[in-house]
C-alpha atoms as a PDB file:
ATOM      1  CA  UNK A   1     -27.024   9.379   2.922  1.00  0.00           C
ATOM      2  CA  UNK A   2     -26.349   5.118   2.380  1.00  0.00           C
ATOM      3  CA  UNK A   3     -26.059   4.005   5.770  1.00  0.00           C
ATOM      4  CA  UNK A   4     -22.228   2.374   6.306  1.00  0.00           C
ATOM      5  CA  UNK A   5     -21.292  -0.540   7.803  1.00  0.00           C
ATOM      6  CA  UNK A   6     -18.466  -1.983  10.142  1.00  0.00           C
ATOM      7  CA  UNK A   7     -15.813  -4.435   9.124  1.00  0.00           C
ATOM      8  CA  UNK A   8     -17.776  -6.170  12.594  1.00  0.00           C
ATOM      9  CA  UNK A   9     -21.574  -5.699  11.495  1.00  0.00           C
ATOM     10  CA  UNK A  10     -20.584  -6.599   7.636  1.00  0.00           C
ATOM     11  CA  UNK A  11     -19.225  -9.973   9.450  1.00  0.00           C
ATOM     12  CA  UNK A  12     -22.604 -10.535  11.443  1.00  0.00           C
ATOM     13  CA  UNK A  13     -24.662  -9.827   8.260  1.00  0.00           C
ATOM     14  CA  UNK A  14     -22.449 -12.452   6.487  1.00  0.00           C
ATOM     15  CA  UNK A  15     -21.558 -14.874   8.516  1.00  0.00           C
ATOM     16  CA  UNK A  16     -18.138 -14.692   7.018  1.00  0.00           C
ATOM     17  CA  UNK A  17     -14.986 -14.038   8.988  1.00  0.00           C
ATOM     18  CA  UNK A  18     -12.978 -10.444   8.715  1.00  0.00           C
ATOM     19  CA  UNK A  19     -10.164 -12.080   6.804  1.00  0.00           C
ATOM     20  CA  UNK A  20     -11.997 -13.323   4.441  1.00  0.00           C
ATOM     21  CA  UNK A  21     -13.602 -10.433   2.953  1.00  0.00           C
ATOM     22  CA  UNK A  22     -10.478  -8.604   3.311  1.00  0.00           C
ATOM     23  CA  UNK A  23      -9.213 -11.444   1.064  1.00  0.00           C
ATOM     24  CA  UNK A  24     -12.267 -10.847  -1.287  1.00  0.00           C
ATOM     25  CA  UNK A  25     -11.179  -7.453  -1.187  1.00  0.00           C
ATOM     26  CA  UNK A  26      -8.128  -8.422  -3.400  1.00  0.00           C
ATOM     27  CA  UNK A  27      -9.541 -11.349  -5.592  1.00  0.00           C
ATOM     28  CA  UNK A  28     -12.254  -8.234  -6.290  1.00  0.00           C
ATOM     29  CA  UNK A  29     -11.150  -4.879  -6.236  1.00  0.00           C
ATOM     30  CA  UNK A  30     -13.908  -3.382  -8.507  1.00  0.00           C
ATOM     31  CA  UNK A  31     -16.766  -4.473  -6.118  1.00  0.00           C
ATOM     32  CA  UNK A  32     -15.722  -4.896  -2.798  1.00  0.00           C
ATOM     33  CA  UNK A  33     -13.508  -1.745  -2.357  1.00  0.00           C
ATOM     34  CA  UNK A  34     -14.477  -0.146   0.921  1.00  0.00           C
ATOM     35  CA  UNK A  35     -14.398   3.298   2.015  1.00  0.00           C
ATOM     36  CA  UNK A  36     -11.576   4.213   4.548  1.00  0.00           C
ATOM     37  CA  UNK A  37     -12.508   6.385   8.086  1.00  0.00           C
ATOM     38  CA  UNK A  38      -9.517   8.733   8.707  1.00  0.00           C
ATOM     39  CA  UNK A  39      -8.360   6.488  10.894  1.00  0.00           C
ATOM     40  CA  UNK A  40      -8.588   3.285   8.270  1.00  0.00           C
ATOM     41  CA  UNK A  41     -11.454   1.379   9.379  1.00  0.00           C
ATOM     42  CA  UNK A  42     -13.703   0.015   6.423  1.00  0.00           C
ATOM     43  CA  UNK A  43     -17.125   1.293   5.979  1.00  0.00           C
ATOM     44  CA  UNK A  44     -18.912  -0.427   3.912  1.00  0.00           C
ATOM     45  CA  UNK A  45     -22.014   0.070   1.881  1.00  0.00           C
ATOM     46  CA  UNK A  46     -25.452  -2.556   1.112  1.00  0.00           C
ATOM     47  CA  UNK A  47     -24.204  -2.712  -2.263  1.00  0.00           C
ATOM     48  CA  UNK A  48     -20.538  -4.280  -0.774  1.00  0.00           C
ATOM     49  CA  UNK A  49     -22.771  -6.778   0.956  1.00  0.00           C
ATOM     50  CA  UNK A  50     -24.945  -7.638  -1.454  1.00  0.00           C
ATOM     51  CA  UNK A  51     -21.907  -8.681  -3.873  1.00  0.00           C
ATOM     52  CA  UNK A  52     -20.340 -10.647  -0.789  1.00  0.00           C
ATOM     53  CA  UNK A  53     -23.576 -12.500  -0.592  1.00  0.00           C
ATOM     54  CA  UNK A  54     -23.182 -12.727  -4.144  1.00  0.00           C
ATOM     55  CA  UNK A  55     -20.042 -14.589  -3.833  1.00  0.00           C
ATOM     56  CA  UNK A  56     -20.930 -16.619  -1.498  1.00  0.00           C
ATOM     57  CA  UNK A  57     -24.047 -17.997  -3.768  1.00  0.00           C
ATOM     58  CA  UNK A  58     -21.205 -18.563  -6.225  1.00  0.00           C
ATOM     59  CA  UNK A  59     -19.102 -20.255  -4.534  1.00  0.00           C
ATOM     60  CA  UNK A  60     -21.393 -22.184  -1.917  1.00  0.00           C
ATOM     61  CA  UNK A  61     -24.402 -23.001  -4.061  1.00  0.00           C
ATOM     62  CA  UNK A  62     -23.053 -23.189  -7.669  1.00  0.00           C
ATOM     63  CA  UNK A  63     -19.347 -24.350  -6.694  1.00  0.00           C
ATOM     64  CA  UNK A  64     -17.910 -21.810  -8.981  1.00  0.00           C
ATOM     65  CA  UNK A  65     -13.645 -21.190  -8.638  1.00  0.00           C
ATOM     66  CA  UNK A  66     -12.321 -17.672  -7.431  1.00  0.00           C
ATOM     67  CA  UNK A  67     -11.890 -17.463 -11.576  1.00  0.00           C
ATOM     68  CA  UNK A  68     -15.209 -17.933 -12.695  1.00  0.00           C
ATOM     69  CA  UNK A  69     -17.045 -15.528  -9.927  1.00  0.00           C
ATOM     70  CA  UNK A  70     -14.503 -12.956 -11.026  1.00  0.00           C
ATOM     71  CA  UNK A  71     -15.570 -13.268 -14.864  1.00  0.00           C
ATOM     72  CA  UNK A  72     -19.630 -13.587 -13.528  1.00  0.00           C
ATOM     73  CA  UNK A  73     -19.200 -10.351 -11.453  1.00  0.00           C
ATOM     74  CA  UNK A  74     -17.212  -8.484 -14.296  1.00  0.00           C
ATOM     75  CA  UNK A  75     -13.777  -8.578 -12.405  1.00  0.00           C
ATOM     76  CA  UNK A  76     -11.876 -10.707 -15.387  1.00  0.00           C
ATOM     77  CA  UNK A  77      -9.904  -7.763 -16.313  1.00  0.00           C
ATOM     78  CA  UNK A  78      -8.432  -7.168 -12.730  1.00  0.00           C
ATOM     79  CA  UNK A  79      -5.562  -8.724 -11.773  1.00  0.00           C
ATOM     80  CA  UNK A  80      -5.413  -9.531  -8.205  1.00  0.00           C
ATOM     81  CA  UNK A  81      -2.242  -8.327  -7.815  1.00  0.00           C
ATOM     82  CA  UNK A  82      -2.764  -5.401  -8.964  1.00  0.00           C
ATOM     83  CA  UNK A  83      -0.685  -2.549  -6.756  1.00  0.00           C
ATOM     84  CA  UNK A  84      -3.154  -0.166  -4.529  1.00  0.00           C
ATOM     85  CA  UNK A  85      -3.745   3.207  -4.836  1.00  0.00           C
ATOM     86  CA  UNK A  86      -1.903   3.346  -1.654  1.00  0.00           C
ATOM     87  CA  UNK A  87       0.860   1.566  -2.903  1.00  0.00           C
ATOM     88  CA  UNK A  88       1.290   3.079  -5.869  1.00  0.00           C
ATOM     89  CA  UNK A  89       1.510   6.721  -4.136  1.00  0.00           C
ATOM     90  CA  UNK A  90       3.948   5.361  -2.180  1.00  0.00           C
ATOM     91  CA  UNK A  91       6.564   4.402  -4.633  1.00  0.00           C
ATOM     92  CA  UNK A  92       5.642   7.647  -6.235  1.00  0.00           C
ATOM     93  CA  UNK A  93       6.875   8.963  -2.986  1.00  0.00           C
ATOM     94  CA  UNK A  94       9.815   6.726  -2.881  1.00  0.00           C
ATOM     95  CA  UNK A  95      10.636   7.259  -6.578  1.00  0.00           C
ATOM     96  CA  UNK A  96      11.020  10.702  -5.391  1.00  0.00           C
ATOM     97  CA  UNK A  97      13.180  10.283  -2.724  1.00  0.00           C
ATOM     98  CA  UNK A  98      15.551   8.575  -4.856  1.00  0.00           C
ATOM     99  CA  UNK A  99      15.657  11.449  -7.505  1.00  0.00           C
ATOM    100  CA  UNK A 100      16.127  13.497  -4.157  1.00  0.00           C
ATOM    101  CA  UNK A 101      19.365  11.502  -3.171  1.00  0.00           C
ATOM    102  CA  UNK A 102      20.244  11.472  -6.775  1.00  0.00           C
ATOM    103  CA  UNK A 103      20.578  15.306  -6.488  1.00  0.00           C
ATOM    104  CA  UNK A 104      21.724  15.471  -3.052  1.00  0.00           C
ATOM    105  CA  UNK A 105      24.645  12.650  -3.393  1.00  0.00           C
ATOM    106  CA  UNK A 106      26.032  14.644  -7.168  1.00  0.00           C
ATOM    107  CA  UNK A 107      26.215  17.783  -4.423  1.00  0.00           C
ATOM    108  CA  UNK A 108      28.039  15.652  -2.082  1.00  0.00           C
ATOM    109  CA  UNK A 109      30.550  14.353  -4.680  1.00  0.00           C
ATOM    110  CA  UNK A 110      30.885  18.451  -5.727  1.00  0.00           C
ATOM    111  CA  UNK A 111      31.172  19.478  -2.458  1.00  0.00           C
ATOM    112  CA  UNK A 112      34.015  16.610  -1.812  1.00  0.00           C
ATOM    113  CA  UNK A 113      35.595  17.658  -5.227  1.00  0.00           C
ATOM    114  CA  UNK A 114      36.703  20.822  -3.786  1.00  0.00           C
ATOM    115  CA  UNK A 115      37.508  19.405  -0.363  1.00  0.00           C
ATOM    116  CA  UNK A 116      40.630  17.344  -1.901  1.00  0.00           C
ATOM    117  CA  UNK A 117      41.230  20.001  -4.265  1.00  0.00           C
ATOM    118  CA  UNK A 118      43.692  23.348  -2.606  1.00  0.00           C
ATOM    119  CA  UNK A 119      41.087  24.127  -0.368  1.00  0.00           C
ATOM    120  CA  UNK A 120      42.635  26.826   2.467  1.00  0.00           C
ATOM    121  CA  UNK A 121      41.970  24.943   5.880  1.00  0.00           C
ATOM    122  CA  UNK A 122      39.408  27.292   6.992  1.00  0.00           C
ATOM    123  CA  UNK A 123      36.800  26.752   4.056  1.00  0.00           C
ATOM    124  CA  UNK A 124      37.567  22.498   4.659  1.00  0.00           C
ATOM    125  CA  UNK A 125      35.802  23.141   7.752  1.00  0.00           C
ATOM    126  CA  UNK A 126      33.147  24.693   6.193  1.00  0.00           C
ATOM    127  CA  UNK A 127      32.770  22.134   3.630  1.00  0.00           C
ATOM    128  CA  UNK A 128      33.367  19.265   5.695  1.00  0.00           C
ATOM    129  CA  UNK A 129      30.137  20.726   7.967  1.00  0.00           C
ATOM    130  CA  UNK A 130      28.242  21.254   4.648  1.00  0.00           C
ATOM    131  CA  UNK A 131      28.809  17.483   4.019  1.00  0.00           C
ATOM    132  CA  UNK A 132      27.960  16.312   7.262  1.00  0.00           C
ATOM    133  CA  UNK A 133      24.893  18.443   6.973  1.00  0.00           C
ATOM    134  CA  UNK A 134      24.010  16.783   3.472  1.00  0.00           C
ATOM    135  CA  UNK A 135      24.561  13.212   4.690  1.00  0.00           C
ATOM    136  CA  UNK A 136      22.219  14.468   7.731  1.00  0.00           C
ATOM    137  CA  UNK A 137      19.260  15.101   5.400  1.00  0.00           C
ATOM    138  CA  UNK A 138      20.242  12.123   3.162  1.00  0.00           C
ATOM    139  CA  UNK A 139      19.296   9.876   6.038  1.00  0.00           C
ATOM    140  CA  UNK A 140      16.212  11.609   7.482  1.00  0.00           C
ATOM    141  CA  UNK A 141      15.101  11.166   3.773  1.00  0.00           C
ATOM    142  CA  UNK A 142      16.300   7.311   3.680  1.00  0.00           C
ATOM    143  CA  UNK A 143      14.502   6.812   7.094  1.00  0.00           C
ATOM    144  CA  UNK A 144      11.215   8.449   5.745  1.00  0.00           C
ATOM    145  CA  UNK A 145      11.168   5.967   2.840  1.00  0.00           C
ATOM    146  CA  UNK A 146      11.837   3.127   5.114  1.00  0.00           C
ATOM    147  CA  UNK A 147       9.106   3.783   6.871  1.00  0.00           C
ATOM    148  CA  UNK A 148       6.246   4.321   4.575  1.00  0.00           C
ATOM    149  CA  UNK A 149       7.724   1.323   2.660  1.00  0.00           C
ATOM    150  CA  UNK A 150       7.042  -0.422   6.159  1.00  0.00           C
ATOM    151  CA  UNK A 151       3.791   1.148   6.875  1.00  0.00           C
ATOM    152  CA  UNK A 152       2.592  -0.257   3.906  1.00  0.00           C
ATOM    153  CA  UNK A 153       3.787  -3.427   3.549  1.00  0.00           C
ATOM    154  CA  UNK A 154       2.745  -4.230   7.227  1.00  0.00           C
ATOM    155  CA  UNK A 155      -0.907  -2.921   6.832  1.00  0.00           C
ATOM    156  CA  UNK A 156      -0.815  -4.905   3.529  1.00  0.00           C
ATOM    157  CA  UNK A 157       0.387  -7.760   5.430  1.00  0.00           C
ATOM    158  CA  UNK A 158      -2.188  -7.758   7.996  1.00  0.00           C
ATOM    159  CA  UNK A 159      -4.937  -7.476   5.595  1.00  0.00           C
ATOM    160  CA  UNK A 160      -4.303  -9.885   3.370  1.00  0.00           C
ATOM    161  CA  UNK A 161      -4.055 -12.391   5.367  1.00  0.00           C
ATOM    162  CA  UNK A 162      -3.568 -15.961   3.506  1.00  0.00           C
ATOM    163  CA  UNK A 163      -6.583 -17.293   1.579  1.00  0.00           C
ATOM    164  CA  UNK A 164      -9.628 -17.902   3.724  1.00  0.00           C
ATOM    165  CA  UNK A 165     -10.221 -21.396   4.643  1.00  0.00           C
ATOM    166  CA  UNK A 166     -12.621 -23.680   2.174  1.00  0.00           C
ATOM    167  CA  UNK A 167     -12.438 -21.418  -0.791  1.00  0.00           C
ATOM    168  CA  UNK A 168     -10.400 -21.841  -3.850  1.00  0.00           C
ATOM    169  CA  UNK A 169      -8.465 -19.488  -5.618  1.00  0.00           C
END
């Protein structure tokens, strides 16, 4: 098995700082995507350091832009800011909560109908604790969302940090 490598030891190899090859992560997603532990660190493999070195000859030695070491490593048809897998599963998962609430709310406006309507006063009970119910899952649902949508965002946040120091974009 390719021996992997820390975020830490691929920084010692280098000599470049942790935010900056997370920011090469993003300016080149088709060669420097690292492998995640289950608990999210990077692990890297000699190929991922190899193209950082790469880079760096690029950029250092031949003074090429952010553009043209894209186009010289094959990475012209990426876009940057392209969404992540992650990020894409997540609005997938957020789409779906909506389509959820969707249902749930056209229940609630049912379930409402017949509340106004010549209900008997022991079935408005009933309904009203139906509703309450609803609105109860409506928010756990709501409060799930939020929170992956954070989740994201904030680990997205912290790993893109802005662009490294002395190199262009």
């Amino acid at each position: 098995m390719d021996k992997r490598f820390t975020m830490a030891e691929v920084c010692r190899i280098t000599g470049l700082a942790a935010h900056t090859i997370r920011y090469y992560e993003t300016q080149f997603p088709r060669c420097l995507t690292a492998e995640r532990t289950s608990g999210g660190h990077r692990k890297y493999r000699q190929e991922h350091i190899d193209v950082l070195r790469r880079i760096m000859q690029l950029a250092r030695s031949e003074g090429k832009s952010l553009r043209e070491i894209r186009e010289a490593l094959g990475e012209s048809g990426c876009d940057a800011l392209r969404p992540t897998d992650e990020v894409s599963q997540t609005l997938s998962l957020v789409l779906q909560n909506l389509q959820e609430l969707n249902t749930r709310n056209a229940r609630l406006d049912k379930l409402i109908t017949l509340l106004l309507g010549e209900t008997a006063p022991p079935h408005r009970e009933t309904l009203l604790s139906q509703i309450d119910a609803a609105r109860q899952d409506t928010r756990a649902t709501l409060d799930d969302s939020r929170r992956a949508l954070l989740e994201i965002g904030m680990r997205e946040l912290l790993e893109s940090d802005d662009e490294p120091d002395g190199h262009e974009h």
